[in-house]
C-alpha atoms as a PDB file:
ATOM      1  CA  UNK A   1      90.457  97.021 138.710  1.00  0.00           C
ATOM      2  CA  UNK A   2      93.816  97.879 140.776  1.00  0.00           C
ATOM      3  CA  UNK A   3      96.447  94.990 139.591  1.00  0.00           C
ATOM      4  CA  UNK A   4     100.221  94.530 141.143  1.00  0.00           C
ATOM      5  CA  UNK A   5     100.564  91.867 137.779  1.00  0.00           C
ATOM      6  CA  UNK A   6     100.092  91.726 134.261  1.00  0.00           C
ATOM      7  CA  UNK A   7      97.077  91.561 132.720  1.00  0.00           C
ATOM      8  CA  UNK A   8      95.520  90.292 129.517  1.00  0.00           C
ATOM      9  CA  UNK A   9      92.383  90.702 128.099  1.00  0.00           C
ATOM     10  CA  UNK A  10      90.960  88.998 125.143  1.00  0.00           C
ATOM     11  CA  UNK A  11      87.456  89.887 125.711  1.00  0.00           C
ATOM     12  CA  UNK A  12      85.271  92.523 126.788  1.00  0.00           C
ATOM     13  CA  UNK A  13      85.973  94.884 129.315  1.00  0.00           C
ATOM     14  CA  UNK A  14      84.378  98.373 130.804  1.00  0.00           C
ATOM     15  CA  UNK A  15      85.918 100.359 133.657  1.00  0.00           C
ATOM     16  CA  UNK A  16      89.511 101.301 134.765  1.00  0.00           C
ATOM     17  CA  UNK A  17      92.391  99.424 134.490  1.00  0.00           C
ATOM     18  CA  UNK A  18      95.143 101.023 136.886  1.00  0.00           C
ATOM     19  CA  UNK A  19      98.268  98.265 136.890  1.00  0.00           C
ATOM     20  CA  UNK A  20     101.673  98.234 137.604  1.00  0.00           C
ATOM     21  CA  UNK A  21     103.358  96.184 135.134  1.00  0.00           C
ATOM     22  CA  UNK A  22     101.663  95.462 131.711  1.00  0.00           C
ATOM     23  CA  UNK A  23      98.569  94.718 129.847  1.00  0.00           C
ATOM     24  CA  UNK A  24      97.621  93.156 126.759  1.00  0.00           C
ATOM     25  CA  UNK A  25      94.811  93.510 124.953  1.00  0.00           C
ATOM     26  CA  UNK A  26      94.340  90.081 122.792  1.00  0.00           C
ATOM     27  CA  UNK A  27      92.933  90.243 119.380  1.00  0.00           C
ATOM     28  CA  UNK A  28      89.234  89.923 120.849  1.00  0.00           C
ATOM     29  CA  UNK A  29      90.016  92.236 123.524  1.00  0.00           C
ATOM     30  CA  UNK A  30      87.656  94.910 123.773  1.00  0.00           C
ATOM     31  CA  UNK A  31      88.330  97.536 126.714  1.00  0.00           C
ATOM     32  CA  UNK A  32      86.087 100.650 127.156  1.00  0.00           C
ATOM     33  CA  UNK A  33      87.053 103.401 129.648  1.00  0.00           C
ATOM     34  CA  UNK A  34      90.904 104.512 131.128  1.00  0.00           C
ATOM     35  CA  UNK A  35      94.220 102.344 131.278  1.00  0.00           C
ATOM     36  CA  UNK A  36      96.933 103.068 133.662  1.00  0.00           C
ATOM     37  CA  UNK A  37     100.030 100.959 133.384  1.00  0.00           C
ATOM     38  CA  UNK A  38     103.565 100.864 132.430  1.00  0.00           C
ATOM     39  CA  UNK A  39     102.796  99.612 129.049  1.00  0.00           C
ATOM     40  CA  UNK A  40     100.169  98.408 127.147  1.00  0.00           C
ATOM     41  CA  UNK A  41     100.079  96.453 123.691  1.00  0.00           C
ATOM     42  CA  UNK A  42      96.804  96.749 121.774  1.00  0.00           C
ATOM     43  CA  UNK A  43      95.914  93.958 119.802  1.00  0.00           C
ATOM     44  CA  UNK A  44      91.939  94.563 119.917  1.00  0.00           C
ATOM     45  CA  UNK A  45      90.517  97.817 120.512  1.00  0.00           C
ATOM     46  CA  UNK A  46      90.412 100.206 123.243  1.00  0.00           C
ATOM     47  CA  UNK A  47      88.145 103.129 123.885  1.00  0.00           C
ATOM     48  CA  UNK A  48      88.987 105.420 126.508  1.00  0.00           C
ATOM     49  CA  UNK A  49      91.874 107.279 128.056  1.00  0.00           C
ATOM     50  CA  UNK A  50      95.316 105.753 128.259  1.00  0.00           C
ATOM     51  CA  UNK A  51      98.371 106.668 130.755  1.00  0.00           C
ATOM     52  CA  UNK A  52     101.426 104.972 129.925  1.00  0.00           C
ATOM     53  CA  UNK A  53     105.090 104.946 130.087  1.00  0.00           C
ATOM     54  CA  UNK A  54     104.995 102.743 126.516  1.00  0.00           C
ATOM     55  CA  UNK A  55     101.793 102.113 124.695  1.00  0.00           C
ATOM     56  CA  UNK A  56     102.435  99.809 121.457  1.00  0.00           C
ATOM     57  CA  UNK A  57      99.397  99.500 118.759  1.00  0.00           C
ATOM     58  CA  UNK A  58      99.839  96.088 116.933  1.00  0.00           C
ATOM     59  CA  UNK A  59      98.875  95.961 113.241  1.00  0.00           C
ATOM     60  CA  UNK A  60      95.328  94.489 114.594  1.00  0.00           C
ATOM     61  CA  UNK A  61      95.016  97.133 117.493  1.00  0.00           C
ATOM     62  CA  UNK A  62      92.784  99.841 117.656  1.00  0.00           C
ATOM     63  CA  UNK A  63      92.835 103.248 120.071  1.00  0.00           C
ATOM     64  CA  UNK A  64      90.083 105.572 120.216  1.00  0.00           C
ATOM     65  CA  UNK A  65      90.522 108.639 122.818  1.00  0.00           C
ATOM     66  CA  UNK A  66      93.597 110.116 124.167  1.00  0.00           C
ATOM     67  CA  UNK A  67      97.007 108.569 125.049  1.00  0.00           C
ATOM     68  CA  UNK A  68      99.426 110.379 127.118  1.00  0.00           C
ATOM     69  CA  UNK A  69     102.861 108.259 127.006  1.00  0.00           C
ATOM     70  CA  UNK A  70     106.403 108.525 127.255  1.00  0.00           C
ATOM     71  CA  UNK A  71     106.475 106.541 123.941  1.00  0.00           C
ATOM     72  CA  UNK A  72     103.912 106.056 121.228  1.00  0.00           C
ATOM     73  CA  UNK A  73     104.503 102.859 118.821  1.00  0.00           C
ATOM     74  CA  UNK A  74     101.988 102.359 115.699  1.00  0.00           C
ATOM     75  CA  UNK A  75     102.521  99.330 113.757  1.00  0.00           C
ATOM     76  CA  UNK A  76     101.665  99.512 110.028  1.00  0.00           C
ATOM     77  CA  UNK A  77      98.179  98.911 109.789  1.00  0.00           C
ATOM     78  CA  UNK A  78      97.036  99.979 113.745  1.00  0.00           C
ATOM     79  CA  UNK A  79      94.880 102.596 114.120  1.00  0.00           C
ATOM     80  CA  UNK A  80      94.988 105.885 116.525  1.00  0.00           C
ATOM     81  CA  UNK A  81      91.805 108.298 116.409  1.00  0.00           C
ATOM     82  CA  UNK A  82      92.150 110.641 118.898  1.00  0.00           C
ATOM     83  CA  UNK A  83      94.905 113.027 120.940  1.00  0.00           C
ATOM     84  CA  UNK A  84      98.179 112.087 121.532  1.00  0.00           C
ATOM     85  CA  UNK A  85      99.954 113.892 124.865  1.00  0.00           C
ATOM     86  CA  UNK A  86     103.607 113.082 125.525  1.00  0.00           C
ATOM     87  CA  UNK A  87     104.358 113.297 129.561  1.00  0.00           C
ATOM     88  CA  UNK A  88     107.724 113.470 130.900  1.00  0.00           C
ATOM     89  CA  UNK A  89     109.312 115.447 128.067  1.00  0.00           C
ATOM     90  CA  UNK A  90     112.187 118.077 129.796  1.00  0.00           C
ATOM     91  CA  UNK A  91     112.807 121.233 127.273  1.00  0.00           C
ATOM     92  CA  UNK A  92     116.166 121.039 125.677  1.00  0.00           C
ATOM     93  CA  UNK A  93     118.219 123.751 127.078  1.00  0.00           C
ATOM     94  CA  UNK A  94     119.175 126.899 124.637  1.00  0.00           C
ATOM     95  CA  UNK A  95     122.653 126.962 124.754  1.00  0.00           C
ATOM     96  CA  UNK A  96     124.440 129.707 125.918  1.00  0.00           C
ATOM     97  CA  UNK A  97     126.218 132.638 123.432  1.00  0.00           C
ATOM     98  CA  UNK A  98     129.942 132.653 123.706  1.00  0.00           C
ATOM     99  CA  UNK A  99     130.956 136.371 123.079  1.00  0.00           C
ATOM    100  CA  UNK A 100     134.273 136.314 121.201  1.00  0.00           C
ATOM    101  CA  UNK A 101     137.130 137.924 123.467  1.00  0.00           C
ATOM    102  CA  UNK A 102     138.252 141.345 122.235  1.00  0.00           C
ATOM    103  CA  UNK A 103     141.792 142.244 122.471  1.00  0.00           C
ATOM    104  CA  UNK A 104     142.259 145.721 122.669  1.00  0.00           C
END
């Protein structure tokens, strides 16, 4: 399912998800296989692979597989089983070693 809008789901679902914007996964949501999106709040229970910018795990939700996000948020009481990837991190650059300045 290819979606310009946002989506929520409060039942069952199996396939891919690819969306621009966001999707929701209601308390009785039950997706199984890959979300793409710019964020996604769990309420229900996903199984599958996740690519997000933001993916948010309510206190109800449930993720089984792997997320690879920007940002990971697990509320008390949500629960993650699986990998957690985060994309878009650039290294932090070693700074550089002033040499003191000998006077001769």
């Amino acid at each position: 399912m290819n979606l310009t809008c946002n989506l929520y789901v409060d039942g069952e679902f199996e396939g891919t998800i690819n969306s621009h914007n966001e999707v929701n996964i209601g308390k009785h949501g039950h997706i199984k296989g890959d979300v793409i999106t710019k964020r996604l709040v769990v309420q229900g229970y996903v199984e599958g692979t996740i690519n997000a910018d933001k993916v948010e795990i309510k206190s109800d939700g449930r993720v089984s597989g792997t997320i690879e996000s920007v940002e990971l948020v697990i509320e008390s009481k949500g629960i993650f089983e699986g990998n957690s990837v985060v994309k878009d991190i650039k290294p932090k650059q070693t700074p550089k070693k002033i040499e003191p300045a000998i006077k001769a």
